[in-house]
PDB file of N, CA and C in Angstrom:
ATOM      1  N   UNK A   1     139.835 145.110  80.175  1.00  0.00           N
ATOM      2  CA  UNK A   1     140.223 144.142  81.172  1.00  0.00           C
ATOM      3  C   UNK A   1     141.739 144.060  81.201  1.00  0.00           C
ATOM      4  N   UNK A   2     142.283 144.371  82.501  1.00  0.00           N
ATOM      5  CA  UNK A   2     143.613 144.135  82.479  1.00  0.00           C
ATOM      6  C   UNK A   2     143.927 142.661  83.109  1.00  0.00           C
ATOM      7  N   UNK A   3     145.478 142.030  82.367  1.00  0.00           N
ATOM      8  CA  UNK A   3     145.415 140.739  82.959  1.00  0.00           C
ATOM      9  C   UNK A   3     146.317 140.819  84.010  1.00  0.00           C
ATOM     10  N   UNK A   4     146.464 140.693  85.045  1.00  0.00           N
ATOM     11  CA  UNK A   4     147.107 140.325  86.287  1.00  0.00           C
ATOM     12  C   UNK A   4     147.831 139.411  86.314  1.00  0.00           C
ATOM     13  N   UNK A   5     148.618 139.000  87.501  1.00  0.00           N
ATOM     14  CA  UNK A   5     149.202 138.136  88.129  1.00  0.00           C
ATOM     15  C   UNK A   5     147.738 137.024  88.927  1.00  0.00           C
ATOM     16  N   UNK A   6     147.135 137.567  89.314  1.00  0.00           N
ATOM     17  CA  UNK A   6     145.839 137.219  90.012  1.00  0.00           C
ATOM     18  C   UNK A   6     144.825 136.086  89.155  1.00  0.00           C
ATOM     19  N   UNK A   7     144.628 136.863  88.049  1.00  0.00           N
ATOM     20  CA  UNK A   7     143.596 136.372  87.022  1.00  0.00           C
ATOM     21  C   UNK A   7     145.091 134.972  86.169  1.00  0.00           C
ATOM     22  N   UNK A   8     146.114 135.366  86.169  1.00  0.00           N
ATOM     23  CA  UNK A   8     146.865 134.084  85.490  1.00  0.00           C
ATOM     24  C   UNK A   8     147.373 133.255  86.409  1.00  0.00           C
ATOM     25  N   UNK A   9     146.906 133.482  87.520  1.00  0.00           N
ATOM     26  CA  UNK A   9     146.669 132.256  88.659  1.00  0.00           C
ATOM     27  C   UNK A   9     145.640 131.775  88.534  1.00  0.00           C
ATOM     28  N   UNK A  10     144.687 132.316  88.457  1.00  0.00           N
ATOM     29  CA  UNK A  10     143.000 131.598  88.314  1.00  0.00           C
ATOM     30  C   UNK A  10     142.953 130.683  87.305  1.00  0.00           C
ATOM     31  N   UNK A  11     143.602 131.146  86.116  1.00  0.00           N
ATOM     32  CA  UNK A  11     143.597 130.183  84.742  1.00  0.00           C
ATOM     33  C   UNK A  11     144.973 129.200  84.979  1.00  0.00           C
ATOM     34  N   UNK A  12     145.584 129.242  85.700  1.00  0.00           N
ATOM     35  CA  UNK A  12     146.333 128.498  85.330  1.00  0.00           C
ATOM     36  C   UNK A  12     146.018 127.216  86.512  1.00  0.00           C
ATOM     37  N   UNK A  13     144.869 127.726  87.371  1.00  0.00           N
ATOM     38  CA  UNK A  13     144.283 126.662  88.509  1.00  0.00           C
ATOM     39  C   UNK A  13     143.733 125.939  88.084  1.00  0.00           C
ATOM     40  N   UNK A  14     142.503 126.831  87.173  1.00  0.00           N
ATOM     41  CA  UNK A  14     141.651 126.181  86.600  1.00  0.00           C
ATOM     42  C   UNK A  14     142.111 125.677  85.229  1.00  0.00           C
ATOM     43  N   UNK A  15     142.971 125.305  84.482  1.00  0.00           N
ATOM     44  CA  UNK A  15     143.245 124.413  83.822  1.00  0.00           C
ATOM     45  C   UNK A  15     144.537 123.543  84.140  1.00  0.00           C
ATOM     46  N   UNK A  16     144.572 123.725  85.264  1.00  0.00           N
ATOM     47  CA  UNK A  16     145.272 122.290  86.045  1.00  0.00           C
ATOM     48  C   UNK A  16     146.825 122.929  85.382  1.00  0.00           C
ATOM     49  N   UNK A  17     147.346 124.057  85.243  1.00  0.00           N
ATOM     50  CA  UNK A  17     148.941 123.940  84.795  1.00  0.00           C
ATOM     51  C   UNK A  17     149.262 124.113  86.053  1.00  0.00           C
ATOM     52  N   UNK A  18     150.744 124.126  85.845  1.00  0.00           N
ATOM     53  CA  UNK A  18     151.546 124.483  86.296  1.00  0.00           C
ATOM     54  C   UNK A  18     152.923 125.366  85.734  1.00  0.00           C
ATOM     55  N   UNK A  19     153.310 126.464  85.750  1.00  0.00           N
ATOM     56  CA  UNK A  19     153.761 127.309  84.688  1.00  0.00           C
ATOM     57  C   UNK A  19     154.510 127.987  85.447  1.00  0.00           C
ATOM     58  N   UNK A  20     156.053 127.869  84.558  1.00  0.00           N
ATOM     59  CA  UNK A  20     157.242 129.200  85.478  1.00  0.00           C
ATOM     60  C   UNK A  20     157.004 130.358  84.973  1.00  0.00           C
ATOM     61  N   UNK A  21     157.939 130.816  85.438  1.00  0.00           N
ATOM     62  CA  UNK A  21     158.065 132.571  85.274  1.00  0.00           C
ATOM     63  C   UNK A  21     157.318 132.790  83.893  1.00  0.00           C
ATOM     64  N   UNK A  22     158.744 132.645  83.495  1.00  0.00           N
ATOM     65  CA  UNK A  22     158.826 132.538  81.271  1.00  0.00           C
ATOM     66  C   UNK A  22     157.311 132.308  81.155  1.00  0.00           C
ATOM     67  N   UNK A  23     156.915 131.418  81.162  1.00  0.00           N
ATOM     68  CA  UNK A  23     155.844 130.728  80.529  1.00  0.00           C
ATOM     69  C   UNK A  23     154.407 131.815  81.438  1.00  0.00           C
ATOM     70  N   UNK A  24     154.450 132.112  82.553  1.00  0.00           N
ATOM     71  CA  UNK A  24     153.088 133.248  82.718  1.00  0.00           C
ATOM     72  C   UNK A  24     153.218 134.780  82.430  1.00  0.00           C
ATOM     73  N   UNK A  25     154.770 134.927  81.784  1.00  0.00           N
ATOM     74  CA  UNK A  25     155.323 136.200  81.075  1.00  0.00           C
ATOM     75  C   UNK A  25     154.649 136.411  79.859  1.00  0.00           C
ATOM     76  N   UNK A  26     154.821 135.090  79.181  1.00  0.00           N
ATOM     77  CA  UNK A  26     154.175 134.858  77.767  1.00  0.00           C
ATOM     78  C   UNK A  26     152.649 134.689  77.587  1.00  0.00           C
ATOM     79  N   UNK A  27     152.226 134.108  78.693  1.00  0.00           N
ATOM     80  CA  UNK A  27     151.261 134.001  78.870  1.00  0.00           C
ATOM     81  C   UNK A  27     150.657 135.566  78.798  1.00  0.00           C
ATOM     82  N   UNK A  28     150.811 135.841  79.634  1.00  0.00           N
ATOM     83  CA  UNK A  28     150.125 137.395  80.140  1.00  0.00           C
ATOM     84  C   UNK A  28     150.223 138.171  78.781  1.00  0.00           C
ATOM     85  N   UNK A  29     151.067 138.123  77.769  1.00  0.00           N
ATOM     86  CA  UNK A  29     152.131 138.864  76.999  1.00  0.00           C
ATOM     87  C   UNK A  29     149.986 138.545  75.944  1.00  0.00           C
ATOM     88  N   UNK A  30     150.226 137.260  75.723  1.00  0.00           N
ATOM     89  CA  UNK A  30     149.604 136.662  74.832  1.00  0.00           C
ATOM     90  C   UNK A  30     147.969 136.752  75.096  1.00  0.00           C
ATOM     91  N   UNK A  31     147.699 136.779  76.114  1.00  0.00           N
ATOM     92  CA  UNK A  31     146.202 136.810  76.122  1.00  0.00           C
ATOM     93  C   UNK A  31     146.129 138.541  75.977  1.00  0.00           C
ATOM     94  N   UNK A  32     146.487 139.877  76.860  1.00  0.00           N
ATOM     95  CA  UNK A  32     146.735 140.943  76.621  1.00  0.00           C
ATOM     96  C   UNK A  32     146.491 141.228  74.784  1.00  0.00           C
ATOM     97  N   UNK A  33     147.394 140.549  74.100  1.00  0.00           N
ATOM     98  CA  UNK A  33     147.269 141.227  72.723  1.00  0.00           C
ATOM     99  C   UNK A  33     145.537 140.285  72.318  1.00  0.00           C
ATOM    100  N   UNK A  34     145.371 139.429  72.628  1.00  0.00           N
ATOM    101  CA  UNK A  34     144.012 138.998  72.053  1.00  0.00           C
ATOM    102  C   UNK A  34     142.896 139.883  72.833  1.00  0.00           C
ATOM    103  N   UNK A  35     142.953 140.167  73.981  1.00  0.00           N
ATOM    104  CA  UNK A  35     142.070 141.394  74.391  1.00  0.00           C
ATOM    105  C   UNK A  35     142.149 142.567  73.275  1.00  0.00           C
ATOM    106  N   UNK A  36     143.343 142.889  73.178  1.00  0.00           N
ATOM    107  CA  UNK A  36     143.421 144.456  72.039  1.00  0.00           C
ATOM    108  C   UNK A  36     142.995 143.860  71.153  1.00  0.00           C
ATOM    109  N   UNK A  37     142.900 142.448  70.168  1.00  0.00           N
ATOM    110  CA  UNK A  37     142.567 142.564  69.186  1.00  0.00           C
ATOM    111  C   UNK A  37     140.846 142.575  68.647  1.00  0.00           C
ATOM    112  N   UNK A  38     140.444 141.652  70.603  1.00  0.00           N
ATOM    113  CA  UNK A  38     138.962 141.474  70.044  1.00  0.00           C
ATOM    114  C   UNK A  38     138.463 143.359  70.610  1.00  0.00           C
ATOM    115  N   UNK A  39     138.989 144.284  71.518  1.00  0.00           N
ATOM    116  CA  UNK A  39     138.973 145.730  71.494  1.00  0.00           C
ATOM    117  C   UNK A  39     138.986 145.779  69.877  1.00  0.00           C
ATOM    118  N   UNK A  40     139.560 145.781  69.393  1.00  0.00           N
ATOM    119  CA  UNK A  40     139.416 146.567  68.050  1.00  0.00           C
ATOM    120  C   UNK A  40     138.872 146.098  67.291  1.00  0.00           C
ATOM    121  N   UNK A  41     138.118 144.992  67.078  1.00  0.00           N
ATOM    122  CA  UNK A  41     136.774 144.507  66.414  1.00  0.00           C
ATOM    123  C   UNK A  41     135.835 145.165  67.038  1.00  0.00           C
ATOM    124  N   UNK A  42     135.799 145.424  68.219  1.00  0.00           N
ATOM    125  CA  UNK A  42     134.528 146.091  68.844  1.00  0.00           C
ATOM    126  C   UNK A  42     134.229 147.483  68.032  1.00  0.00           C
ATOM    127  N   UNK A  43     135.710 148.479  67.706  1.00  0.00           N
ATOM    128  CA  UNK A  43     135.410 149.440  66.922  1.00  0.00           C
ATOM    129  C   UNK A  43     134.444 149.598  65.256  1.00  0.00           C
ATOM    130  N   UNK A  44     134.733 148.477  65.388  1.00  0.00           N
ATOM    131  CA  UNK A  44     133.837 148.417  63.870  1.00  0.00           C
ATOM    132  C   UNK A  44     132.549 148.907  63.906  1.00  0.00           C
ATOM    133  N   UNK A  45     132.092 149.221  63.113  1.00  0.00           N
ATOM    134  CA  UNK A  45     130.507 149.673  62.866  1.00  0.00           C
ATOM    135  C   UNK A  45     129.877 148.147  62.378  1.00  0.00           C
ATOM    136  N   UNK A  46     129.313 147.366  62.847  1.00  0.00           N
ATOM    137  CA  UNK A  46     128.632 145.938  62.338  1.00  0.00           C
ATOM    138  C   UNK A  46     126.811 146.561  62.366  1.00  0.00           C
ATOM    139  N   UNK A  47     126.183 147.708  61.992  1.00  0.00           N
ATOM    140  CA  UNK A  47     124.886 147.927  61.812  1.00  0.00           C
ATOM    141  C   UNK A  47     124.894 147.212  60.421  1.00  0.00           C
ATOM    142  N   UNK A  48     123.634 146.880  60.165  1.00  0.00           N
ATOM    143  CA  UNK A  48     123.353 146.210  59.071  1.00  0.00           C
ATOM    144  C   UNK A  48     124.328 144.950  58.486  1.00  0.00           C
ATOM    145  N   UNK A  49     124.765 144.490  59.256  1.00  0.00           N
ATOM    146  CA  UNK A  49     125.541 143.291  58.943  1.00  0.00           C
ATOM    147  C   UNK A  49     125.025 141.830  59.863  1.00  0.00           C
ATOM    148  N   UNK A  50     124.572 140.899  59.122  1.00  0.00           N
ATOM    149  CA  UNK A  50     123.567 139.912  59.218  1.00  0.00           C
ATOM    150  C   UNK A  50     124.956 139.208  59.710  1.00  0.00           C
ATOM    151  N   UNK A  51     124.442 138.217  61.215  1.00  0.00           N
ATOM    152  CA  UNK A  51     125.604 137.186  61.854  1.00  0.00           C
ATOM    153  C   UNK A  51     125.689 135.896  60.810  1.00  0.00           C
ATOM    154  N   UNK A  52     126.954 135.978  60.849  1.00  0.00           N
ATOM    155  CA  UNK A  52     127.193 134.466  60.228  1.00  0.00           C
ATOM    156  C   UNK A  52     127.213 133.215  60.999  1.00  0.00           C
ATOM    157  N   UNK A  53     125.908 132.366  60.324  1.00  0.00           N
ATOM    158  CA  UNK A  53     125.472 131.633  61.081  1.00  0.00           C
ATOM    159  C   UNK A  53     126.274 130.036  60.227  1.00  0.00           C
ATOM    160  N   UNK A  54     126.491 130.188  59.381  1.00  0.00           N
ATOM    161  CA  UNK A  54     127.000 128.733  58.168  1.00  0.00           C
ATOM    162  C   UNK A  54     127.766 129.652  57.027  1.00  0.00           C
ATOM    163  N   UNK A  55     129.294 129.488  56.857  1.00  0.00           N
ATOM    164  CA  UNK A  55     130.416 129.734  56.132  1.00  0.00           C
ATOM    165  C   UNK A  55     129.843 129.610  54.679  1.00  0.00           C
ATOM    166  N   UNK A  56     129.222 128.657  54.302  1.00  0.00           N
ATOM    167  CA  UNK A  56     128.451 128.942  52.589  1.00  0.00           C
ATOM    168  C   UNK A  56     127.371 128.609  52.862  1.00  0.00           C
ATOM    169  N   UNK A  57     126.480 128.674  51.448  1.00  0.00           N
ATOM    170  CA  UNK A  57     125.134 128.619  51.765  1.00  0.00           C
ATOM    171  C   UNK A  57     124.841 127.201  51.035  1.00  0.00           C
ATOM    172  N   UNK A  58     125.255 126.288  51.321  1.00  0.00           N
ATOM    173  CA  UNK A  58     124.719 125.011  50.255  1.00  0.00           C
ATOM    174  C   UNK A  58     123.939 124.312  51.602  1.00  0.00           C
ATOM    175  N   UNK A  59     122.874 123.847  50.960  1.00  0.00           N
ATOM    176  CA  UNK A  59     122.488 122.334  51.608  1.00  0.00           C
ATOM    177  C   UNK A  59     122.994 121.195  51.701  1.00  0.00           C
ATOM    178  N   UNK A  60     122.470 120.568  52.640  1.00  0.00           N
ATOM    179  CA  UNK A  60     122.533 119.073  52.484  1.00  0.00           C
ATOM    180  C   UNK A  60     121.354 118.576  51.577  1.00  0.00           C
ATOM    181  N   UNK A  61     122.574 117.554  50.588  1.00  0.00           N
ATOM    182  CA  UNK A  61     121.721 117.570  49.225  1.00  0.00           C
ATOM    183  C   UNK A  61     121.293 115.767  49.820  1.00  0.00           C
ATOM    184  N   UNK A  62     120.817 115.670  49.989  1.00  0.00           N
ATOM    185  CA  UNK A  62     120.167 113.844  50.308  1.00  0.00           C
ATOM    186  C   UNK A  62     119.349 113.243  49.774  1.00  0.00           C
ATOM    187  N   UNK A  63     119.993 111.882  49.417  1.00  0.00           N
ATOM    188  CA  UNK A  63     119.565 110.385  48.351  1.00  0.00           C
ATOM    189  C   UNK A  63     118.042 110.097  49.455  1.00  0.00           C
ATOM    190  N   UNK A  64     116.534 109.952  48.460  1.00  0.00           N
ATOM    191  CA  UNK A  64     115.770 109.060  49.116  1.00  0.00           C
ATOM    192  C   UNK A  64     116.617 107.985  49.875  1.00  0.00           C
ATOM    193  N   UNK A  65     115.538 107.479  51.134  1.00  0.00           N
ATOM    194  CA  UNK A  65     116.520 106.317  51.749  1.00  0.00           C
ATOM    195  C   UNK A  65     115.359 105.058  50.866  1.00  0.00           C
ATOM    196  N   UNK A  66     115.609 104.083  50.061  1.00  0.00           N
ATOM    197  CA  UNK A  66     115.323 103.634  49.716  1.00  0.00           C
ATOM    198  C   UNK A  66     115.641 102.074  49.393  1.00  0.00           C
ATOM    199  N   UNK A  67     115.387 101.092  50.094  1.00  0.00           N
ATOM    200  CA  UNK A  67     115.674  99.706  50.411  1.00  0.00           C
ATOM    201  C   UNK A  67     115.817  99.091  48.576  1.00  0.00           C
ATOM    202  N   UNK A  68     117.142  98.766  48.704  1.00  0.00           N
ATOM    203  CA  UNK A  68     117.698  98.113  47.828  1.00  0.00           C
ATOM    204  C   UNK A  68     117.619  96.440  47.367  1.00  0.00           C
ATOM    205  N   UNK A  69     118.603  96.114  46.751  1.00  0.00           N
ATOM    206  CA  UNK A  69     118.708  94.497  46.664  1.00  0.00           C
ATOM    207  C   UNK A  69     119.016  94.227  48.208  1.00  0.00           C
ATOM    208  N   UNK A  70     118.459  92.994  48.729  1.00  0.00           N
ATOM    209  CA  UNK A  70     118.147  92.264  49.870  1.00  0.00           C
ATOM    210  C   UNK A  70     118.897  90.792  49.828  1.00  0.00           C
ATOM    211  N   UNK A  71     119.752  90.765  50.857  1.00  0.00           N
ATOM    212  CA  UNK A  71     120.024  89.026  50.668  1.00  0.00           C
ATOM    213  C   UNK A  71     119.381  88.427  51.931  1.00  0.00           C
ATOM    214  N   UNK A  72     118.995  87.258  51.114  1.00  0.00           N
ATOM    215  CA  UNK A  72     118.204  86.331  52.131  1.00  0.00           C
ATOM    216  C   UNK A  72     119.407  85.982  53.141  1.00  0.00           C
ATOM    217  N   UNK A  73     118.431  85.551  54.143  1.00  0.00           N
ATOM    218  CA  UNK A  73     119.410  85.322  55.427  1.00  0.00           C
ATOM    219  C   UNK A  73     120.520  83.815  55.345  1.00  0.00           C
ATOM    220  N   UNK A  74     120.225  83.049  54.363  1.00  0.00           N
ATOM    221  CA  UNK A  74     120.933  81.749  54.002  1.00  0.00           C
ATOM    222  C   UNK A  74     122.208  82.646  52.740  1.00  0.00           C
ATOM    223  N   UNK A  75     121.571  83.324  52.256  1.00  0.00           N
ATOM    224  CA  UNK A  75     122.477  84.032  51.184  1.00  0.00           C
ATOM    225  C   UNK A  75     123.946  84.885  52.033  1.00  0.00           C
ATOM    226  N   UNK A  76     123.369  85.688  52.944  1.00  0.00           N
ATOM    227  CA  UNK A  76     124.199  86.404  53.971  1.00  0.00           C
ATOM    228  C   UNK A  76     125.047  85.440  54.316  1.00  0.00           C
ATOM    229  N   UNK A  77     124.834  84.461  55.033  1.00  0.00           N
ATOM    230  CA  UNK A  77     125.349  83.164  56.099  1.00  0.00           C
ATOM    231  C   UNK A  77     126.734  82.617  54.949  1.00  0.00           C
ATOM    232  N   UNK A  78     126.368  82.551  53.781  1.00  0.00           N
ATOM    233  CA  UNK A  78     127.018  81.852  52.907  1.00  0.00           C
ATOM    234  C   UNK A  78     128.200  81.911  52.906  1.00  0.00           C
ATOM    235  N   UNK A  79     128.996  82.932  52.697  1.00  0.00           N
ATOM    236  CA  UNK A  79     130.363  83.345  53.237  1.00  0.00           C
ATOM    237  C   UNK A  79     130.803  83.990  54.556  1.00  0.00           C
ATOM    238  N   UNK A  80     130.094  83.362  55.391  1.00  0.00           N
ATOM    239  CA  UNK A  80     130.475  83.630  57.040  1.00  0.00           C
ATOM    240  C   UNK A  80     131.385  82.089  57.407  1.00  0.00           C
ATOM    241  N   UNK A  81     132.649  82.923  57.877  1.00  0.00           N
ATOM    242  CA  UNK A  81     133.473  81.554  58.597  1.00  0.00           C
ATOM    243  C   UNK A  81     132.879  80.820  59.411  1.00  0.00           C
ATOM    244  N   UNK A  82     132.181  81.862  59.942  1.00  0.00           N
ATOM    245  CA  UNK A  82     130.902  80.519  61.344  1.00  0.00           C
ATOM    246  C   UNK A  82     129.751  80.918  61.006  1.00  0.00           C
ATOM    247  N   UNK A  83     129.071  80.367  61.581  1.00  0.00           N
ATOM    248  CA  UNK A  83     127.829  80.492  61.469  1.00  0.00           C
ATOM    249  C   UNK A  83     126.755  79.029  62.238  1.00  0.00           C
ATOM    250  N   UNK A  84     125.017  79.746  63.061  1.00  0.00           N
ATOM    251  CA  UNK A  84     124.991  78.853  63.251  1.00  0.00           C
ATOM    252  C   UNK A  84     123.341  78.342  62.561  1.00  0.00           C
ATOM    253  N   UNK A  85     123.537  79.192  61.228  1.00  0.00           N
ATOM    254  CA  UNK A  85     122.478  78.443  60.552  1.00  0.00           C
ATOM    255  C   UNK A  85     121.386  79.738  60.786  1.00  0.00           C
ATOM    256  N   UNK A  86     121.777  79.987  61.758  1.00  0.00           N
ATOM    257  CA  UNK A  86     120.549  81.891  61.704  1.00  0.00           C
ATOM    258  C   UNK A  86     121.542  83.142  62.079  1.00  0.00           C
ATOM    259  N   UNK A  87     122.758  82.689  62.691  1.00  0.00           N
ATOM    260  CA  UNK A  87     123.454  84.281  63.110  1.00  0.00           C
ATOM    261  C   UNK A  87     125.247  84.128  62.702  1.00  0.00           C
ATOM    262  N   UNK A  88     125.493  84.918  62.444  1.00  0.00           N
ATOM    263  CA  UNK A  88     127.173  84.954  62.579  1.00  0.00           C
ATOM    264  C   UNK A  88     127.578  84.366  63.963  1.00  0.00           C
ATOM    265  N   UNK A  89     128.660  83.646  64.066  1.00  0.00           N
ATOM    266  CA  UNK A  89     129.630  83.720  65.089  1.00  0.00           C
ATOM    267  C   UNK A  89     130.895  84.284  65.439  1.00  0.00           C
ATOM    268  N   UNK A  90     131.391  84.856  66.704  1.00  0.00           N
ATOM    269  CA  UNK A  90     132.133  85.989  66.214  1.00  0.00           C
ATOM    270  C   UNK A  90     132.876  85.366  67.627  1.00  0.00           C
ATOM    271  N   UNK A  91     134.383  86.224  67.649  1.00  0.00           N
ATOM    272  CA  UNK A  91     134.981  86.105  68.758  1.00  0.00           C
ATOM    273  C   UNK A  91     134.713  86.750  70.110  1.00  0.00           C
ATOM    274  N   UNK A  92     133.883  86.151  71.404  1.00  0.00           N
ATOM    275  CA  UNK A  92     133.801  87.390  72.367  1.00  0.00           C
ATOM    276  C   UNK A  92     135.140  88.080  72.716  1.00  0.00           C
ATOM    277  N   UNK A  93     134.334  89.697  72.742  1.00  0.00           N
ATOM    278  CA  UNK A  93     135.626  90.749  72.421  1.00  0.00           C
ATOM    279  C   UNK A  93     135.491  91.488  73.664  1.00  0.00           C
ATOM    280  N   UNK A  94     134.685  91.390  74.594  1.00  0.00           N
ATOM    281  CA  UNK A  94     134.623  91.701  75.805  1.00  0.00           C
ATOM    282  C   UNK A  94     134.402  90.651  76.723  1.00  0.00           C
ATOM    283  N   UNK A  95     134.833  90.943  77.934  1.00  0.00           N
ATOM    284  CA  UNK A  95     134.884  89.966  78.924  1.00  0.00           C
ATOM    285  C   UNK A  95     134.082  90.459  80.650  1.00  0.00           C
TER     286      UNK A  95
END
């Protein structure tokens, strides 16, 4: 794939830039060498090489979920600045 003047108009539409000279020089300069580089991964021989699907192989190691000490609802309330005897009171934070 060669990159154009054409195709670094398209990208630069479609991600809303706006870009001088310099900057679609570099541009062009810069996507060009990432084409050659993913070209030359293509040369590789990858037969018998399994895709990497997860960087190591550990699990997720996970605690039973298991209901703990419980405070009664007068116990909870106890150190609440408000309260009205069954719920917190809180500042409305939306309007």
């Amino acid at each position: 794939m060669q990159i154009d003047t054409a195709l670094i108009s398209r990208l630069e539409k479609l991600a809303r830039l706006q870009l001088d000279d310099s900057e679609r020089t570099q541009l062009t300069g810069d996507l060009q060498r990432i084409l050659d580089m993913v070209d030359k991964l293509r040369e590789l021989d990858t037969t018998g090489v399994a895709p990497l699907i997860y960087l190591n192989d550990t699990e997720n190691v996970l605690r039973e979920d298991v209901a703990g000490q419980q405070l009664s609802p007068m116990e909870a309330l106890q150190n609440a600045p408000k309260h009205d005897g069954q719920f917190f009171r809180v500042p409305k934070v939306i309007e």
